[in-house]
Structures are given as structure tokens and as C-alpha cells.
Protein backbone atom coordinates (compact mmCIF):
# COMPACT_ATOMS: atom_id res chain seq x y z
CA UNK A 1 0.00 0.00 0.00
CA UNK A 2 1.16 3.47 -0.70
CA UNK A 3 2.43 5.60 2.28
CA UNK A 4 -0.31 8.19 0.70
CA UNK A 5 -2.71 5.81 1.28
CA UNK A 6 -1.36 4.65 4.70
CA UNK A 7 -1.30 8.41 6.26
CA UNK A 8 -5.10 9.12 4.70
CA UNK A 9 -6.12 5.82 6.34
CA UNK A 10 -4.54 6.73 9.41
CA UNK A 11 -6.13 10.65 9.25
CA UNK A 12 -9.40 9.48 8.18
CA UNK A 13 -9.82 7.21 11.45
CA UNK A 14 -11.07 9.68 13.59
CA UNK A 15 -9.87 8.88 16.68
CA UNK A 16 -10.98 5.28 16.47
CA UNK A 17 -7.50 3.33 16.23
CA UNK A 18 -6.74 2.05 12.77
CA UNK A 19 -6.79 -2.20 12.37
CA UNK A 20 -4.12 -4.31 10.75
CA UNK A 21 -4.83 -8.00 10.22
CA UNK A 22 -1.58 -10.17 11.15
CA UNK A 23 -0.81 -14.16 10.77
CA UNK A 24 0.22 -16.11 13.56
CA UNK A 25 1.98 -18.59 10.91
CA UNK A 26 2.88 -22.24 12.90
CA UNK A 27 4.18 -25.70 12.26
CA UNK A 28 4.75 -28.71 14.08
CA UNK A 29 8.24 -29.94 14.06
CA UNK A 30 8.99 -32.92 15.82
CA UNK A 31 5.86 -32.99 17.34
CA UNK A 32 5.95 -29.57 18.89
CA UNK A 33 4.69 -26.45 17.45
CA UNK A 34 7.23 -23.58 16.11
CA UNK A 35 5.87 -19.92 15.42
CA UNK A 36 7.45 -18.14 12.08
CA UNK A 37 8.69 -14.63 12.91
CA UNK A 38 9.50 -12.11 10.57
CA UNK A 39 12.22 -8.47 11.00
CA UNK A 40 9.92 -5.13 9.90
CA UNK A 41 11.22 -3.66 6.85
CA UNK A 42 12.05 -0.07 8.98
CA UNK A 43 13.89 -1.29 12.01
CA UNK A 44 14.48 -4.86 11.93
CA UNK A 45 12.64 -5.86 14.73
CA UNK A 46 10.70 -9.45 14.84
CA UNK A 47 7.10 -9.35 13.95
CA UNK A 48 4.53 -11.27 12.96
CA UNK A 49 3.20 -10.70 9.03
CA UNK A 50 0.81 -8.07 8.88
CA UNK A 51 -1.10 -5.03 6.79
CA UNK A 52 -4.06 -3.20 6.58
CA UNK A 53 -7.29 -4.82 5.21
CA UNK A 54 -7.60 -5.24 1.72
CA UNK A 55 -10.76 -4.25 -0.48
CA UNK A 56 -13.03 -7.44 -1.05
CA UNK A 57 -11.05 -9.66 1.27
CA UNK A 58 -11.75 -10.92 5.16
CA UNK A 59 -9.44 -10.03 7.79
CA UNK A 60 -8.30 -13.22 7.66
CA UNK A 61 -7.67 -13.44 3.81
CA UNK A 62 -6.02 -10.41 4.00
CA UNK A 63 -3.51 -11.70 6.98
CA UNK A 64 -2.96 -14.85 4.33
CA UNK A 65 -2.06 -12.79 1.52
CA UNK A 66 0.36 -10.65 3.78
CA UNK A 67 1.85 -13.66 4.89
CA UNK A 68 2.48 -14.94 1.38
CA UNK A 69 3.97 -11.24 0.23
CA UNK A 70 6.23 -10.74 3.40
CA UNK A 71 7.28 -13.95 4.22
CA UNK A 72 6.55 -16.64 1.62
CA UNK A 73 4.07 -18.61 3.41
CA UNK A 74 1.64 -21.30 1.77
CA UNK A 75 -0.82 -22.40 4.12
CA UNK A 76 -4.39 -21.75 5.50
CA UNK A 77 -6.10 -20.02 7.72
CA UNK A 78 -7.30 -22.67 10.76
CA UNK A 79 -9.84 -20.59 12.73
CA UNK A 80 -11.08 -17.27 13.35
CA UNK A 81 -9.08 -14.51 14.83
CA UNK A 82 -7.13 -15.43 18.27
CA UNK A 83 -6.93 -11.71 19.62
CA UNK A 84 -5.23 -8.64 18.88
CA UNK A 85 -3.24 -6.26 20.25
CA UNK A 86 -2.01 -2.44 19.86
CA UNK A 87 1.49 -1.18 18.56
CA UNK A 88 2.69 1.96 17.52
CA UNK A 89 3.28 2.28 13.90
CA UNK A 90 5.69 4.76 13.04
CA UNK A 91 4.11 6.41 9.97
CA UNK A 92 6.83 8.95 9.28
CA UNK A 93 10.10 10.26 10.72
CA UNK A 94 8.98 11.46 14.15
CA UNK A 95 4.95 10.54 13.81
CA UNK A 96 3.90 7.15 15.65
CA UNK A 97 -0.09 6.54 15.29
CA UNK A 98 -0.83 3.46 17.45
CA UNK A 99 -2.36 0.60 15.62
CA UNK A 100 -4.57 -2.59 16.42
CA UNK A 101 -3.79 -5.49 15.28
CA UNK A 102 -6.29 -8.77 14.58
CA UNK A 103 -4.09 -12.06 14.77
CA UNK A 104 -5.32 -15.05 12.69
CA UNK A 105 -3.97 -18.51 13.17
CA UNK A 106 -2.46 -19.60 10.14
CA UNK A 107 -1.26 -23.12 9.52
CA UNK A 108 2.09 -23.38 7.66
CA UNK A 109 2.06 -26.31 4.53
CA UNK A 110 5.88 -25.04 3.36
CA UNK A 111 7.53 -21.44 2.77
CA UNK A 112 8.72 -20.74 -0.89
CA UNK A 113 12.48 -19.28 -1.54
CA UNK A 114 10.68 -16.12 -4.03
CA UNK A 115 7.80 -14.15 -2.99
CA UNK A 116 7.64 -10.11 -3.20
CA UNK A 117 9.23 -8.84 -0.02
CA UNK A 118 12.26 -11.53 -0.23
CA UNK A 119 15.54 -9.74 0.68
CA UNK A 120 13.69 -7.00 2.24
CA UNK A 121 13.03 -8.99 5.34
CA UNK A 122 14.54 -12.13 7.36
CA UNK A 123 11.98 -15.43 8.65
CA UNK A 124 13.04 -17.57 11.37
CA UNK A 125 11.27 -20.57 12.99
CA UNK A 126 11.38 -20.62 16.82
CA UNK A 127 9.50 -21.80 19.94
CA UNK A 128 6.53 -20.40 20.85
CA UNK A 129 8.39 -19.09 24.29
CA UNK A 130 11.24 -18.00 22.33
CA UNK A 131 8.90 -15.77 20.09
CA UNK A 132 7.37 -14.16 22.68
CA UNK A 133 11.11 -13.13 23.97
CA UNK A 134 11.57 -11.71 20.74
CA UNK A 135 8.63 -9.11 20.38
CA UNK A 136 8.58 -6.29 21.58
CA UNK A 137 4.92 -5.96 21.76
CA UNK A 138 3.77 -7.31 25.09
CA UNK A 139 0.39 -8.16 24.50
CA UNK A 140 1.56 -10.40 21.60
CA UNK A 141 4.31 -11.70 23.94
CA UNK A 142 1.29 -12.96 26.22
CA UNK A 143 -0.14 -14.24 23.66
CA UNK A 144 2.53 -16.21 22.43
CA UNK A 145 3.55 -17.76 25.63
CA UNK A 146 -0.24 -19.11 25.84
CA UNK A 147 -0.48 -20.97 22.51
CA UNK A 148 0.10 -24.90 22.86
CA UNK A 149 3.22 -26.08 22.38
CA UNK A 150 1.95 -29.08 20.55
């Protein structure tokens, strides 16, 4: 989405906080279940694959496709939406507009080597507990640590 489009979104919400759907992308490896982190574009930080909602699409659908584009993921969605939780989203230099986020589970089949953000961003596997050490949201941290670990 165009930054245009980002800030208009952003101005145009009133003081109701803008949503971004993100997908809580898992496997199970050796019988326990791994989470699928990816670094933000801007600062590097780990994150889960996220963007705003796209025209004609469910928040869901949309946190599938944005898990394809950022991080190469082919899988499905494998329930509705497991929370959310707010960030601040820095929108220029100096301007932060805090954001919620909707997280959808999304099972993992396999990750492909090309998609469109590849070599803009790193993916990593890791356990559920070691994800939520990595975030530095805290109400995604929570929910991290309370996801099965099988």
C-alpha cells in the first residue's frame, strides 16, 4: 500500500484506532509447534506478518495474503481470529499513530524461496516461548507464551 494511502487511512480514522490484520503462521516440528517470525522492513525488529485490510477480502484473507507477500508462506487459515493487540506504527520520521492489530492462526504447509518482499526482510522458525522473547509488543508476547506447544 502506498504511504499516501497509509497516512489518509490513518487521518481518516477519527480517533478510532486504525486495524491491521496479522498471521500467527505455525508448524509442528517434531511434534511440537514452532511460530514463524519475521524483522519489519524499517527497524528490523521481529514481527509477525501483517497489513491493513484489503478491499473485497476478510481479515483473515487479508492476513494470508500478507503472509504470502512478506514472508513466503503457503498455508491456510485454521480458525477465526485469536486476539489482537495495539502497537505503535511509526508512519513517518517522528509521527507514531498506534495501531490494532487482529491475529489469525495460520497453519504453515511449506515457505517458498521467491515471494515479493524476499531480501527485504529475514523469517526464522522458533518456539513459541522463544517468540514471545523476541517481540517487543507485550500483549503479543502474552499471547505467544499461551499458545500450545503441541
Amino acid at each position: 500500500m502506498k504511504f499516501e494511502r497509509k497516512l489518509a487511512l490513518l487521518r481518516d480514522s477519527r480517533g478510532v484506532v486504525p486495524v491491521q490484520f496479522a498471521a500467527l503462521c505455525t508448524r509442528k516440528k517434531a511434534g511440537k509447534r514452532e511460530v514463524l517470525l519475521i524483522t519489519s522492513r524499517d527497524t528490523g525488529r521481529w514481527v509477525l506478518p501483517k497489513g491493513w485490510q484489503m478491499t473485497d477480502r476478510s481479515g483473515g484473507e487479508t492476513a494470508l495474503t500478507e503472509a504470502w507477500e512478506e514472508a513466503g508462506v503457503i498455508g491456510a487459515l485454521t480458525g477465526p481470529a485469536i486476539g489482537c493487540y495495539l502497537y505503535p506504527k511509526m508512519i513517518a520520521p517522528g509521527r507514531v499513530h498506534t495501531c490494532r492489530v487482529e491475529v489469525h492462526p495460520v497453519r504453515v504447509d511449506r515457505l517458498e524461496a521467491r515471494f515479493p518482499e524476499r531480501g527485504q526482510r529475514r523469517r526464522k522458525w522458533m518456539s513459541a516461548k522463544k517468540a514471545a522473547k523476541a517481540v517487543q509488543e507485550p500483549e503479543l508476547a502474552v499471547m505467544l507464551r499461551n499458545l500450545p506447544r503441541t
